[in-house]
N, C-alpha and C. Protein backbone atom coordinates (compact mmCIF):
# COMPACT_ATOMS: atom_id res chain seq x y z
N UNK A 1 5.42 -6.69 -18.32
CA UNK A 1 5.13 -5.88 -17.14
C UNK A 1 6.43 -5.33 -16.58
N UNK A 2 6.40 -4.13 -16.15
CA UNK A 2 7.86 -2.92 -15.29
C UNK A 2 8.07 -4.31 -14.26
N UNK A 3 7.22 -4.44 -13.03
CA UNK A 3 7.19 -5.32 -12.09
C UNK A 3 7.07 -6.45 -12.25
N UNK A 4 8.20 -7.18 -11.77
CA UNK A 4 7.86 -8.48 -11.98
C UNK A 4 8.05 -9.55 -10.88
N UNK A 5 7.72 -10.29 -9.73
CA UNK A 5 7.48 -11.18 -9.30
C UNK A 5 8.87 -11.35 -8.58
N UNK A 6 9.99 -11.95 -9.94
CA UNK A 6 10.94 -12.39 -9.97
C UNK A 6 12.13 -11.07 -9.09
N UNK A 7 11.70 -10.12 -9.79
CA UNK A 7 12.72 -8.76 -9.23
C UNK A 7 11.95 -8.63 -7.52
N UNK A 8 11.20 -8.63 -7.13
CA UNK A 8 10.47 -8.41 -5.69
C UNK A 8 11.07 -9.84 -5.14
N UNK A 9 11.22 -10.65 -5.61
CA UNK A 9 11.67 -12.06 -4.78
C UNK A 9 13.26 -11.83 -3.85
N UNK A 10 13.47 -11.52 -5.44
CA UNK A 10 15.10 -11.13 -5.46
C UNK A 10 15.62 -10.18 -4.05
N UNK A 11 14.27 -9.16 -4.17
CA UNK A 11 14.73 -7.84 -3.14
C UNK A 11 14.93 -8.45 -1.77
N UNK A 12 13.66 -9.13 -1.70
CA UNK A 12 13.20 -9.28 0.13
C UNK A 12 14.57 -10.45 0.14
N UNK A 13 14.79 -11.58 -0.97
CA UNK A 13 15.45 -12.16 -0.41
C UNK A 13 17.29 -11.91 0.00
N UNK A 14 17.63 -10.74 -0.37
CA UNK A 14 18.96 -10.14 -0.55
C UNK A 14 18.99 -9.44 0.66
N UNK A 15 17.88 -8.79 1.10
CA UNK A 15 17.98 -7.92 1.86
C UNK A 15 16.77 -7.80 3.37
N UNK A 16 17.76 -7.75 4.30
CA UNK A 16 16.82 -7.55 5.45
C UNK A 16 15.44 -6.80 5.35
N UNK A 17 14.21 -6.72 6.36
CA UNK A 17 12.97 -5.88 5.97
C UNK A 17 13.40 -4.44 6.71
N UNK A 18 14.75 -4.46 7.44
CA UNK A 18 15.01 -2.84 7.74
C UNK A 18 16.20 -2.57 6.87
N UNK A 19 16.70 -3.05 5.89
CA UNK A 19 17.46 -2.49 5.02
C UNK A 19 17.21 -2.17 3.61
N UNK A 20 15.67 -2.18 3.58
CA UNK A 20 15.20 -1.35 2.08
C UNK A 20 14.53 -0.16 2.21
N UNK A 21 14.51 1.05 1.26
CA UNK A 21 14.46 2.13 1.71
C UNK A 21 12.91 2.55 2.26
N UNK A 22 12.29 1.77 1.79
CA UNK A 22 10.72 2.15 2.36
C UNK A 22 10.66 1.89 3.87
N UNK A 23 11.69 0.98 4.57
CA UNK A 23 10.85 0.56 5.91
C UNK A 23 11.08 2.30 7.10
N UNK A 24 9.83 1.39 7.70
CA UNK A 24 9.46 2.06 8.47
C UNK A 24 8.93 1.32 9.65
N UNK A 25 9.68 1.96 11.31
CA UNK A 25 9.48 1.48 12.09
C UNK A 25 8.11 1.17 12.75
N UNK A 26 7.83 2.10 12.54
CA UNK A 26 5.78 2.38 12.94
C UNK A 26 5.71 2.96 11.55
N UNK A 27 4.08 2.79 11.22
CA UNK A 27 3.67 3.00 9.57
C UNK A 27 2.65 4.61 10.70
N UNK A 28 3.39 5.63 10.86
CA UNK A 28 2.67 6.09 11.93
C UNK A 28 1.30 7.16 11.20
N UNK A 29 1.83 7.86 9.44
CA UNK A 29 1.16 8.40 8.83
C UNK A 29 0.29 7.66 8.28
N UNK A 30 0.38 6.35 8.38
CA UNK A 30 -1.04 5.56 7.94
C UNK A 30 -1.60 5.27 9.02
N UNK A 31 -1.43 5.03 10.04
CA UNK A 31 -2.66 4.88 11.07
C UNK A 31 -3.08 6.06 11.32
N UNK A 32 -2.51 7.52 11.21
CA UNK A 32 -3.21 8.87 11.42
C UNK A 32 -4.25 9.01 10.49
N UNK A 33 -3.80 8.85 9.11
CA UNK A 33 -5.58 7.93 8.17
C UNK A 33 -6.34 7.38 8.81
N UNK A 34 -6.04 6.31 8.85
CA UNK A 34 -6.63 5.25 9.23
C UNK A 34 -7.72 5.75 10.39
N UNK A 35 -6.99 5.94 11.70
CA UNK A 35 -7.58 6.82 12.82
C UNK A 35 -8.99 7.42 12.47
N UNK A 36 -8.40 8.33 11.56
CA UNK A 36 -9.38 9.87 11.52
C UNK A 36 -11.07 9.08 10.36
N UNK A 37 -10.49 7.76 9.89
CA UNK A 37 -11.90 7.32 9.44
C UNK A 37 -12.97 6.55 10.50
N UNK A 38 -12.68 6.40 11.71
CA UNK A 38 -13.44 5.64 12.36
C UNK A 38 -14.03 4.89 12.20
N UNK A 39 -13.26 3.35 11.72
CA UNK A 39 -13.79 2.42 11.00
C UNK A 39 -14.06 1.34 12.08
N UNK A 40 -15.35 0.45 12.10
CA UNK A 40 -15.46 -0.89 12.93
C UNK A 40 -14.68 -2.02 12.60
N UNK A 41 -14.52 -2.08 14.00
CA UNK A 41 -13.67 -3.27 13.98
C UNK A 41 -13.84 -4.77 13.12
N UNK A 42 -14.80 -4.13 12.87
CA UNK A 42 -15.17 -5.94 11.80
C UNK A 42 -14.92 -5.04 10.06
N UNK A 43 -14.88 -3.74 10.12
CA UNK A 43 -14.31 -3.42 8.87
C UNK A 43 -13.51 -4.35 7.98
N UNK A 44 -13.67 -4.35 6.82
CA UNK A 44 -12.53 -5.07 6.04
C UNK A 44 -11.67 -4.08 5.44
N UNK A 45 -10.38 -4.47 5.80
CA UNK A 45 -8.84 -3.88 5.47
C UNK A 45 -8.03 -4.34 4.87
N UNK A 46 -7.39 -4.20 3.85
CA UNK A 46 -6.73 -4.24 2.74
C UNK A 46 -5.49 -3.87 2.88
N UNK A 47 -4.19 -4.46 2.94
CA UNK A 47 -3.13 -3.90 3.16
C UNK A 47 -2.71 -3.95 2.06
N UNK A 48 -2.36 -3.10 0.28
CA UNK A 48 -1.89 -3.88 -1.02
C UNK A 48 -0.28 -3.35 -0.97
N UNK A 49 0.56 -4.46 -0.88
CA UNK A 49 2.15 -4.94 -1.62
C UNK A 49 2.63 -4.04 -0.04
N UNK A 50 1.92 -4.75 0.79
CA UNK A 50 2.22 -4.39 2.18
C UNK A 50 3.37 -5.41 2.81
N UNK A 51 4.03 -6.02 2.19
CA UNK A 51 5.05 -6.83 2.17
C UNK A 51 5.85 -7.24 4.07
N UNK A 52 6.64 -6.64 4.29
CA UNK A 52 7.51 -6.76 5.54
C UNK A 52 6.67 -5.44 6.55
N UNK A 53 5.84 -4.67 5.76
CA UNK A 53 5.10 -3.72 7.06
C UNK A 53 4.99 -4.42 8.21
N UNK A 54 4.67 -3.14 9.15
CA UNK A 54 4.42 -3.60 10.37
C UNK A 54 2.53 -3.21 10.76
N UNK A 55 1.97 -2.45 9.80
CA UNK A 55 1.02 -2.17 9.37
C UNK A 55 -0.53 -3.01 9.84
N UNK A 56 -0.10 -4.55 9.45
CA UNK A 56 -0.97 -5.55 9.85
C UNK A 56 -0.70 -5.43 10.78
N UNK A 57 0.12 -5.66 11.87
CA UNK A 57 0.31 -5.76 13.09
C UNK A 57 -0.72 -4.37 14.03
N UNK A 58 -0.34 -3.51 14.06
CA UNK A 58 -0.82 -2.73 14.12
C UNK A 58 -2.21 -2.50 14.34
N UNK A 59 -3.13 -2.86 13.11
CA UNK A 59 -4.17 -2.99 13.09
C UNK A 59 -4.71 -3.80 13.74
N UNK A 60 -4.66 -5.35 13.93
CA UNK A 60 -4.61 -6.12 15.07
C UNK A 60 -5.00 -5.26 16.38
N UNK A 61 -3.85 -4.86 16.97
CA UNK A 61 -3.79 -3.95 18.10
C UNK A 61 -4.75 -3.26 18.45
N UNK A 62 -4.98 -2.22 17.47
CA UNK A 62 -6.20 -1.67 17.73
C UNK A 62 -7.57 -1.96 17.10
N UNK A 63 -7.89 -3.38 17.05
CA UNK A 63 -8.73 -3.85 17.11
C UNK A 63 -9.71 -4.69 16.37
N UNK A 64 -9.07 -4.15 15.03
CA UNK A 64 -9.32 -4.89 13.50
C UNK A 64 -9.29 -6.41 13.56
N UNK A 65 -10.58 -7.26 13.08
CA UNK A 65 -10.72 -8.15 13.03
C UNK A 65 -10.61 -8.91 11.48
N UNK A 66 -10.49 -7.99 10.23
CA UNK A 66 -10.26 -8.17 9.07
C UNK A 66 -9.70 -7.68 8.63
N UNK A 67 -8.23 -8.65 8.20
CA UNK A 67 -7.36 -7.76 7.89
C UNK A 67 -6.40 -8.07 6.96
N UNK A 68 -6.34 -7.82 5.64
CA UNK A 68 -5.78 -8.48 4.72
C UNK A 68 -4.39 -7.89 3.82
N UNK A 69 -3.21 -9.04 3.69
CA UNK A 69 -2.14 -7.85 3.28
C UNK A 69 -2.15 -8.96 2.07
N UNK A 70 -1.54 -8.28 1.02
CA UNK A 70 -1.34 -8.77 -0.58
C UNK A 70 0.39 -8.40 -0.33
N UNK A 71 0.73 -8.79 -1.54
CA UNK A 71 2.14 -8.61 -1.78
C UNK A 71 2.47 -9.51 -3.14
N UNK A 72 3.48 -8.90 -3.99
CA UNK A 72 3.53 -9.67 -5.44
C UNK A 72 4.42 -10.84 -4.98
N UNK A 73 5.34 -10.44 -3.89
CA UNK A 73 6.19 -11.79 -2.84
C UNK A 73 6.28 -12.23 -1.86
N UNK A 74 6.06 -13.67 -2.16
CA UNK A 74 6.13 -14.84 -1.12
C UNK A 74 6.60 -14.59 -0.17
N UNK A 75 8.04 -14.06 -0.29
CA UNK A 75 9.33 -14.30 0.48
C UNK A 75 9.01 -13.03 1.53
N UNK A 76 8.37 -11.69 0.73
CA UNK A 76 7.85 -11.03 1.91
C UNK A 76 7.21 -10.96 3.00
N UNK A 77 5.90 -11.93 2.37
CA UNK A 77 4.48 -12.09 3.24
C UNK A 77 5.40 -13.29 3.78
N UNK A 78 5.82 -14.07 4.00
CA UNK A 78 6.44 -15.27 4.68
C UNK A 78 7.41 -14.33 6.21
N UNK A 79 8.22 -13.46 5.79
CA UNK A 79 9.02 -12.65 6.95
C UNK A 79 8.10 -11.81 7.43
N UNK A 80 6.92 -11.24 7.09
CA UNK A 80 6.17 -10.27 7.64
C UNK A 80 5.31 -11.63 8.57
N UNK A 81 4.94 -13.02 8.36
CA UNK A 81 4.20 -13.83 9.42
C UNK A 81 4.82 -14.49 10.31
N UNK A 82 6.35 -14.56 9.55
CA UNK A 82 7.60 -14.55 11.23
C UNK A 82 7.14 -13.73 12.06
N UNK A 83 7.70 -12.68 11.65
CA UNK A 83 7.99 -11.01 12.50
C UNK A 83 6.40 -11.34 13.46
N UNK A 84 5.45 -11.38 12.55
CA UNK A 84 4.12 -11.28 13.43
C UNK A 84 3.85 -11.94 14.78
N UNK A 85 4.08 -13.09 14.43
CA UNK A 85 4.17 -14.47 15.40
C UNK A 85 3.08 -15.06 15.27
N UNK A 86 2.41 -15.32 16.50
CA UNK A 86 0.93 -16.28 16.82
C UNK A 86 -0.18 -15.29 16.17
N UNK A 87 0.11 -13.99 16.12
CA UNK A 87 -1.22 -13.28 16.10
C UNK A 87 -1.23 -13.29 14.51
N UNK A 88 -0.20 -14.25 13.23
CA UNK A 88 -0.02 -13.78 11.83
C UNK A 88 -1.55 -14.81 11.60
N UNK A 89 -2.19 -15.74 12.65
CA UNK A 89 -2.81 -16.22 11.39
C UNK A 89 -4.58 -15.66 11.68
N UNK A 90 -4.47 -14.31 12.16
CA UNK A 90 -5.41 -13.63 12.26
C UNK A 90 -5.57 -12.72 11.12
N UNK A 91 -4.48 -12.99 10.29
CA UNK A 91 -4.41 -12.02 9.36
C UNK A 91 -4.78 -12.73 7.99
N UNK A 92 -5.57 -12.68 6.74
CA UNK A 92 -5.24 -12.95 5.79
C UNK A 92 -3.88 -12.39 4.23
N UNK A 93 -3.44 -13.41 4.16
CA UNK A 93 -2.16 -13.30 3.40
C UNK A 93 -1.83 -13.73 2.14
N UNK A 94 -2.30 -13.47 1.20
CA UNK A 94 -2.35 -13.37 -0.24
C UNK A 94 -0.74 -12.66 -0.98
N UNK A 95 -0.62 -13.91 -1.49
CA UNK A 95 0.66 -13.10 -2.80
C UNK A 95 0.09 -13.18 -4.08
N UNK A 96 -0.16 -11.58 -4.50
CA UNK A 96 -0.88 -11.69 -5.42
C UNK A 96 -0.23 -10.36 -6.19
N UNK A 97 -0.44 -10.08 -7.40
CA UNK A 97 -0.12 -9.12 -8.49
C UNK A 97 -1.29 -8.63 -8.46
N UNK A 98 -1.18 -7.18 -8.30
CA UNK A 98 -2.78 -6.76 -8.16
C UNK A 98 -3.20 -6.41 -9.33
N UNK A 99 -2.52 -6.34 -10.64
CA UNK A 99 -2.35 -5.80 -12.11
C UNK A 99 -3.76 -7.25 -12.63
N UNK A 100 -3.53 -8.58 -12.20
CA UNK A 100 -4.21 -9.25 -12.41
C UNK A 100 -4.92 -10.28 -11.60
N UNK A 101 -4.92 -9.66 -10.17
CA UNK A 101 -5.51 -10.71 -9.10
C UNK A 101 -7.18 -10.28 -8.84
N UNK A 102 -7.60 -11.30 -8.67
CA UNK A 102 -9.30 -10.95 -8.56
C UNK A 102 -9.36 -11.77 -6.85
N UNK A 103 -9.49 -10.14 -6.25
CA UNK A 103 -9.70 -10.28 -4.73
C UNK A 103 -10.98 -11.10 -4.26
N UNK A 104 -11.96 -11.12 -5.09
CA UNK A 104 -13.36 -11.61 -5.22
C UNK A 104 -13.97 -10.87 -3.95
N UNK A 105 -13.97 -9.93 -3.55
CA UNK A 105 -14.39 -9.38 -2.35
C UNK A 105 -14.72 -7.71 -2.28
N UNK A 106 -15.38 -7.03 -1.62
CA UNK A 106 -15.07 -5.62 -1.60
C UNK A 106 -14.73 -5.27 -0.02
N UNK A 107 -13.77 -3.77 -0.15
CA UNK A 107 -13.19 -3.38 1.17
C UNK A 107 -13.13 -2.10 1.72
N UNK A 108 -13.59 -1.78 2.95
CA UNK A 108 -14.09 -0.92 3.49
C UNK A 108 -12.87 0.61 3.08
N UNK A 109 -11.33 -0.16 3.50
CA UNK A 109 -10.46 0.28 3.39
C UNK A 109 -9.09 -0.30 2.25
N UNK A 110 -8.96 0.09 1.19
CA UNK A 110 -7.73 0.07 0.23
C UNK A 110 -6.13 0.81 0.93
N UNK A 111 -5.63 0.36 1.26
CA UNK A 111 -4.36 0.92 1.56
C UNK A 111 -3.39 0.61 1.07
N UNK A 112 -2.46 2.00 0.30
CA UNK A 112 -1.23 1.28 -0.57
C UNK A 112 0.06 2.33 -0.44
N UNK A 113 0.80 1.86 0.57
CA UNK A 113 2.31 2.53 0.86
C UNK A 113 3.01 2.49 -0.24
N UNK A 114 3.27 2.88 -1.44
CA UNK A 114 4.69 2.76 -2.92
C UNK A 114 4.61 1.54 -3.20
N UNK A 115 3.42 1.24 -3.77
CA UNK A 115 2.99 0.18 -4.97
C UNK A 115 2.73 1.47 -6.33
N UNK A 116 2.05 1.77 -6.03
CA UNK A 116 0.97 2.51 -7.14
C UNK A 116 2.25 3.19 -8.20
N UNK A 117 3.50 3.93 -7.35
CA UNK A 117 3.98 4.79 -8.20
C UNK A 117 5.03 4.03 -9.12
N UNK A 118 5.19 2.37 -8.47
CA UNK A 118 5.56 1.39 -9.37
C UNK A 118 5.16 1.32 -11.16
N UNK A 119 3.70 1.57 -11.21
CA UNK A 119 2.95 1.25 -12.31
C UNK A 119 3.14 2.42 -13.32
N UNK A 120 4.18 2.69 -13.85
CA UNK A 120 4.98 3.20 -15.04
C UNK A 120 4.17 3.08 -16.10
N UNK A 121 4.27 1.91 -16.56
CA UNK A 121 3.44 2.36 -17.99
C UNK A 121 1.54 2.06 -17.73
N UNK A 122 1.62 2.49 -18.87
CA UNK A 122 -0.05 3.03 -19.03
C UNK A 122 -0.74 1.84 -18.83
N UNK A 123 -0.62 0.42 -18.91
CA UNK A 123 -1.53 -0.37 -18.98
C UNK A 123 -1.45 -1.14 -17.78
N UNK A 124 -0.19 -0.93 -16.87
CA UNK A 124 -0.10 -1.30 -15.65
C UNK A 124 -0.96 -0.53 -14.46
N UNK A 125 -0.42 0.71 -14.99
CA UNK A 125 -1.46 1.86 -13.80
C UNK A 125 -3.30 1.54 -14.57
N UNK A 126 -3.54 1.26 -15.67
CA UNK A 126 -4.57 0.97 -15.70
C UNK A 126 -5.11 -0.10 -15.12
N UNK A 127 -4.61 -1.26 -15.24
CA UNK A 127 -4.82 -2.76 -14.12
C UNK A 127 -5.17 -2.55 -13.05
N UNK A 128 -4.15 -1.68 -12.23
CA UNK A 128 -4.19 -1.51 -10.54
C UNK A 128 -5.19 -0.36 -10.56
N UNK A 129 -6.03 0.43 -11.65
CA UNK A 129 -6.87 1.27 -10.56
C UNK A 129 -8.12 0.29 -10.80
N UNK A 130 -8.17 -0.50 -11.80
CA UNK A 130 -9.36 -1.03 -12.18
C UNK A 130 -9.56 -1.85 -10.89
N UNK A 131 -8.78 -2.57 -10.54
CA UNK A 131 -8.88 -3.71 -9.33
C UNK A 131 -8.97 -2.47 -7.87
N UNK A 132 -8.76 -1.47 -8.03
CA UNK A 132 -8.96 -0.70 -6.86
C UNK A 132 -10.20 -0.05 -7.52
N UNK A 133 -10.68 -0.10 -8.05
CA UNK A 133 -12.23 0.18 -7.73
C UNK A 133 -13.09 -0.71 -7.70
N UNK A 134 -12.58 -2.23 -8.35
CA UNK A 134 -13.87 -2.87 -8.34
C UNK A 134 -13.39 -3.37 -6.71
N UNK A 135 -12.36 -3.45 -5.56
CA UNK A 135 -12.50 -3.99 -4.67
C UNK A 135 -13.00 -2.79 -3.66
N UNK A 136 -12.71 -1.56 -3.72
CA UNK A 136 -13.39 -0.50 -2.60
C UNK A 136 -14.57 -0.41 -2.62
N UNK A 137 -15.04 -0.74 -1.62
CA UNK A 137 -17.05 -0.93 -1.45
C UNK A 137 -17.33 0.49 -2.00
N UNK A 138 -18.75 1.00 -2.06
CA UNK A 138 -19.19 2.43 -1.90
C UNK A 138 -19.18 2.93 -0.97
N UNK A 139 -18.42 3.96 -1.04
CA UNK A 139 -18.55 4.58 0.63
C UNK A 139 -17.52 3.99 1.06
N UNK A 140 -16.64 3.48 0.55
CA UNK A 140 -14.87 2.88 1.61
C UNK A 140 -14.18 3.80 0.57
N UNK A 141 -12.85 3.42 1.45
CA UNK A 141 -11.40 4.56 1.27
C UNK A 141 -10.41 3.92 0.65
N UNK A 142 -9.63 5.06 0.55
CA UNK A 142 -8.31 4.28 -0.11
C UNK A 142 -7.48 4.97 0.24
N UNK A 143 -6.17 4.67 0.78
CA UNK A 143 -5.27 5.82 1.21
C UNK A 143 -4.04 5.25 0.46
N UNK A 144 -3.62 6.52 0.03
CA UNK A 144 -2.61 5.82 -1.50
C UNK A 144 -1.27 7.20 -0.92
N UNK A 145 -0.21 6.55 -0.92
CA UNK A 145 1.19 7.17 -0.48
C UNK A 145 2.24 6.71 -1.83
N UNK A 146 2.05 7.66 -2.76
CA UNK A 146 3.43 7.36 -3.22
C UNK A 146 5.09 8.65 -3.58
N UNK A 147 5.38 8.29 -4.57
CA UNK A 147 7.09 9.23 -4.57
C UNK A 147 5.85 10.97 -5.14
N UNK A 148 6.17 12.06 -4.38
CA UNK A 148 5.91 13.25 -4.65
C UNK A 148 6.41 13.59 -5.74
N UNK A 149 6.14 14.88 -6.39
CA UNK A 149 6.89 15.21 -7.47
C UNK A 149 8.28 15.69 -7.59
N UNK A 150 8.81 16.09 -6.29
CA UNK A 150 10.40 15.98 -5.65
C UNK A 150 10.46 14.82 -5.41
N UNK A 151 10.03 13.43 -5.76
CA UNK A 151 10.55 12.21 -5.14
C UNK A 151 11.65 11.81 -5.89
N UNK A 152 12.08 10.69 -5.84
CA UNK A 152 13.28 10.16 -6.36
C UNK A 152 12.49 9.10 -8.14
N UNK A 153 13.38 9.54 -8.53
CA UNK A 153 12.68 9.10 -9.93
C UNK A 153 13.34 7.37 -10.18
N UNK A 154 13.14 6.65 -9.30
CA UNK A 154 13.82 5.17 -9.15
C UNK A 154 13.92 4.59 -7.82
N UNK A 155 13.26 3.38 -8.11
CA UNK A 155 13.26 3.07 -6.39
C UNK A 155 13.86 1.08 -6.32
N UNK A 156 14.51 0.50 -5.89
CA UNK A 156 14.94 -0.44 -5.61
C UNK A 156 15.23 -1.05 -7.43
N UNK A 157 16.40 0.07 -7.81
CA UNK A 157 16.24 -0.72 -9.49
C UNK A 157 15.75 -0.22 -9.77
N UNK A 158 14.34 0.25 -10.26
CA UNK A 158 13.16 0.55 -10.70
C UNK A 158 12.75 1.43 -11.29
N UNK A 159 12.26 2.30 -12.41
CA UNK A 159 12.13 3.71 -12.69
C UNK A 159 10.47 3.53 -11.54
N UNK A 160 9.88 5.04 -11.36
CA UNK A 160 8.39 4.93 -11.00
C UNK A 160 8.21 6.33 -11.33
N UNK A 161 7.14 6.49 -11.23
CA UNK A 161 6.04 7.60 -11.35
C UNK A 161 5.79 8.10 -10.21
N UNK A 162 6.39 9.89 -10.38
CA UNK A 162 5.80 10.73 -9.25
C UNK A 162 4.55 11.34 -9.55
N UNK A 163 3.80 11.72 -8.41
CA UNK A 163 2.54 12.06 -8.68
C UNK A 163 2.28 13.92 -7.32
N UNK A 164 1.10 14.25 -7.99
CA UNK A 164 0.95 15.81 -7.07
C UNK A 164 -0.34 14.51 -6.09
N UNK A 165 -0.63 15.33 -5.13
CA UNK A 165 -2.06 14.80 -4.80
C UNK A 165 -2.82 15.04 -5.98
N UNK A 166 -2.94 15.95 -6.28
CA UNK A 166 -4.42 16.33 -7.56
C UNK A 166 -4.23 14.83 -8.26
N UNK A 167 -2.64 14.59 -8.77
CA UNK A 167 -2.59 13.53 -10.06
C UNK A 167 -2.86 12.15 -9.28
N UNK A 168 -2.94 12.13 -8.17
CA UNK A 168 -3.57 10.82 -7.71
C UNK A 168 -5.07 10.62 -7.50
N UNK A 169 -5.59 12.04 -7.13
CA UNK A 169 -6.93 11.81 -7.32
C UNK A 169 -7.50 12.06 -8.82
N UNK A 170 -7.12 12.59 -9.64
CA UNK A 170 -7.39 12.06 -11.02
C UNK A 170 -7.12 10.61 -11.56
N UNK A 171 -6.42 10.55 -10.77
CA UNK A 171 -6.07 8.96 -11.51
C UNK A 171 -7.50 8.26 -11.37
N UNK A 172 -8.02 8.30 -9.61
CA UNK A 172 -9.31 7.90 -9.45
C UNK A 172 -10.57 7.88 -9.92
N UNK A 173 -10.24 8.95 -10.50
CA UNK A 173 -11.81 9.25 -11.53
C UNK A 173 -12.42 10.60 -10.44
N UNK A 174 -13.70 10.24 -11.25
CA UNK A 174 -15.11 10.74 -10.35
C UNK A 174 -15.29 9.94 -9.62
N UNK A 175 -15.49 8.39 -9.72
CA UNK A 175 -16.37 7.64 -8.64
C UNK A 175 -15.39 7.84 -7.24
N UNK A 176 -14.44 8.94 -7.43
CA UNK A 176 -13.54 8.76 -5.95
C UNK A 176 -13.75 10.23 -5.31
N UNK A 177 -13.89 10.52 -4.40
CA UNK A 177 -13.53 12.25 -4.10
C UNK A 177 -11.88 12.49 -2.98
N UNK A 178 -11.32 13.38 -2.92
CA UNK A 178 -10.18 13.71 -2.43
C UNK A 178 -10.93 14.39 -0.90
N UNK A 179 -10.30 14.02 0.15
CA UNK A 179 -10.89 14.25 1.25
C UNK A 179 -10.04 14.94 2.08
N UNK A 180 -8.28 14.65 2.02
CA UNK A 180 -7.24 14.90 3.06
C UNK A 180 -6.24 14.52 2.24
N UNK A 181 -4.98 15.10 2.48
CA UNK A 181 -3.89 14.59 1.90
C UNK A 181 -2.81 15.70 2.98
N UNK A 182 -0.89 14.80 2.81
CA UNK A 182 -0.14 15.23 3.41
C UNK A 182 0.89 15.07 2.44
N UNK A 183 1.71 15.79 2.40
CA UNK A 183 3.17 15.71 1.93
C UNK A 183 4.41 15.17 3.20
N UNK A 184 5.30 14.20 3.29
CA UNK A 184 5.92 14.18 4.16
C UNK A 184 7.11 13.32 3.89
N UNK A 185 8.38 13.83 4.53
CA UNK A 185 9.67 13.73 4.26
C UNK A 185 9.51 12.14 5.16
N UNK A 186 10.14 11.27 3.90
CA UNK A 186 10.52 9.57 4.55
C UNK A 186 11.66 10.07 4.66
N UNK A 187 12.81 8.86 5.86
CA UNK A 187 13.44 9.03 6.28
C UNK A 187 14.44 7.55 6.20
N UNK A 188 14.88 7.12 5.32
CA UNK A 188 15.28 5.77 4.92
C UNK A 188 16.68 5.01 5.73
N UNK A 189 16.80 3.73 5.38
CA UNK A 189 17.38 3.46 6.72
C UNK A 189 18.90 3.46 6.30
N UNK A 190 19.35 3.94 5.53
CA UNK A 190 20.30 4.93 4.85
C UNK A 190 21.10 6.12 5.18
N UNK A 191 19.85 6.76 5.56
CA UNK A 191 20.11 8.36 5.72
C UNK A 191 19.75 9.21 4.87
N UNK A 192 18.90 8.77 3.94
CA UNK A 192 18.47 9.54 2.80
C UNK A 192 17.02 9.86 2.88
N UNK A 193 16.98 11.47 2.24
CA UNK A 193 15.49 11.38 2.51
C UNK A 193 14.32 11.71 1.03
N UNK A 194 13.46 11.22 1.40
CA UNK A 194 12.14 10.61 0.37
C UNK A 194 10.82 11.55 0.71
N UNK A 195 10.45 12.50 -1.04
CA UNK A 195 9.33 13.20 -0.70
C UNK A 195 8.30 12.68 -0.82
N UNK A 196 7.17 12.11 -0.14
CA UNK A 196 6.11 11.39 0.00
C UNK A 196 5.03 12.05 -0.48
N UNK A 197 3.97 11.85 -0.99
CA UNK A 197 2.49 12.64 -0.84
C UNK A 197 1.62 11.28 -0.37
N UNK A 198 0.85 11.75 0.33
CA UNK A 198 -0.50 10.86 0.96
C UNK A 198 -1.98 10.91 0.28
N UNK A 199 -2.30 10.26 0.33
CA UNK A 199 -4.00 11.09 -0.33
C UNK A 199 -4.82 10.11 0.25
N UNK A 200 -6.07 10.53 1.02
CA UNK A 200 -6.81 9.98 1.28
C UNK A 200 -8.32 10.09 0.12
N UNK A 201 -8.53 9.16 -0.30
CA UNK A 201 -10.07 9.15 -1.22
C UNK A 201 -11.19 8.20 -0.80
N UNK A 202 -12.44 9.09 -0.92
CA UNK A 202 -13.55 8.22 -0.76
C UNK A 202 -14.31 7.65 -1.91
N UNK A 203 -15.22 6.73 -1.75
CA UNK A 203 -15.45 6.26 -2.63
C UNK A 203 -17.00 6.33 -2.27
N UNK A 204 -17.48 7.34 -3.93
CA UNK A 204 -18.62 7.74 -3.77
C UNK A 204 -19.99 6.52 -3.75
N UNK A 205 -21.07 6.85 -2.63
CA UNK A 205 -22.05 5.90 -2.84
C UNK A 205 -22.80 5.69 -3.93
């Protein structure tokens, strides 16, 4: 496997959760998703390789009573239930490889900030859509953000895969439809900047 366990351990543990290039102070283009689906509060939410986000938190706030973040590392989901405090054990917290984890569950909402464009070769991006369809209910979403086709072709070490919106909603199949999508300049804690695409997909009944 490109990803491995061992290299994600390595990251969070070398490096602060505001000194890798993904963070972000407010996750503010995913709750503008999020928002515009008007989901109940007893919805089930999916945060995948949502690591040091502030994302869970968030959701909390406004009102989410199910709310689940994955991550391939420990060491992440462990600083993301510091950071949280009292309100982390409202959250469920799974370290899991989503290439081979069986969520045993389905979810209203799939959400994945630069996991997806991780999955380089063919049998990895095949793993992660399979487990993202068998966990998105019918009729739930998925809001998938990864490197644009101006993105940076390497991310922490890493080669990844840029994608158009179209090539993310193909990735989905048919059983998904393309509903909304954004292009938008990240802003890293660096000074460098990162071309994003967003895509929001539904998942047909």
């Amino acid at each position: 496997m490109s990803t491995s366990r061992q290299h994600w351990e390595a990251v969070y543990a070398e490096k602060k959760p505001t000194e890798v290039s993904w963070f972000e102070d407010s996750p503010r283009v995913s709750l503008d998703f999020i928002s515009s689906l008007e989901l109940e509060p007893s919805a089930p939410l999916i945060d995948v390789g949502g690591g040091t986000s502030h994302l869970a938190g968030e959701l909390l706030s406004r009102g989410f009573r199910d709310v689940t973040v994955t991550d391939i590392s420990a060491e992440a989901l462990e600083r993301a239930r510091t950071e949280l405090g009292p309100r982390a054990s409202e959250v469920a917290w799974e370290v899991a490889d989503v290439r081979d984890y069986d969520f045993g569950r389905q979810y209203a909402l799939w959400h994945d900030r630069a996991v997806f464009h991780f999955m380089v070769e063919a049998e990895d991006a095949s793993a992660y859509l399979d487990a993202a369809r068998k966990a998105v209910a019918p009729g739930g979403h998925a809001i998938m953000a990864t490197f644009a086709p101006d993105g940076p072709t390497s991310c922490s070490g890493l080669p990844v895969k840029r994608y158009s919106v179209a090539e993310v909603a193909a990735a989905f199949g048919s059983d998904f439809t393309l509903t909304a999508s954004r292009e938008i300049e990240h802003q890293t804690p660096s000074g460098n900047t990162q071309q994003f695409v967003y895509a929001h997909l539904q998942r047909i009944h």
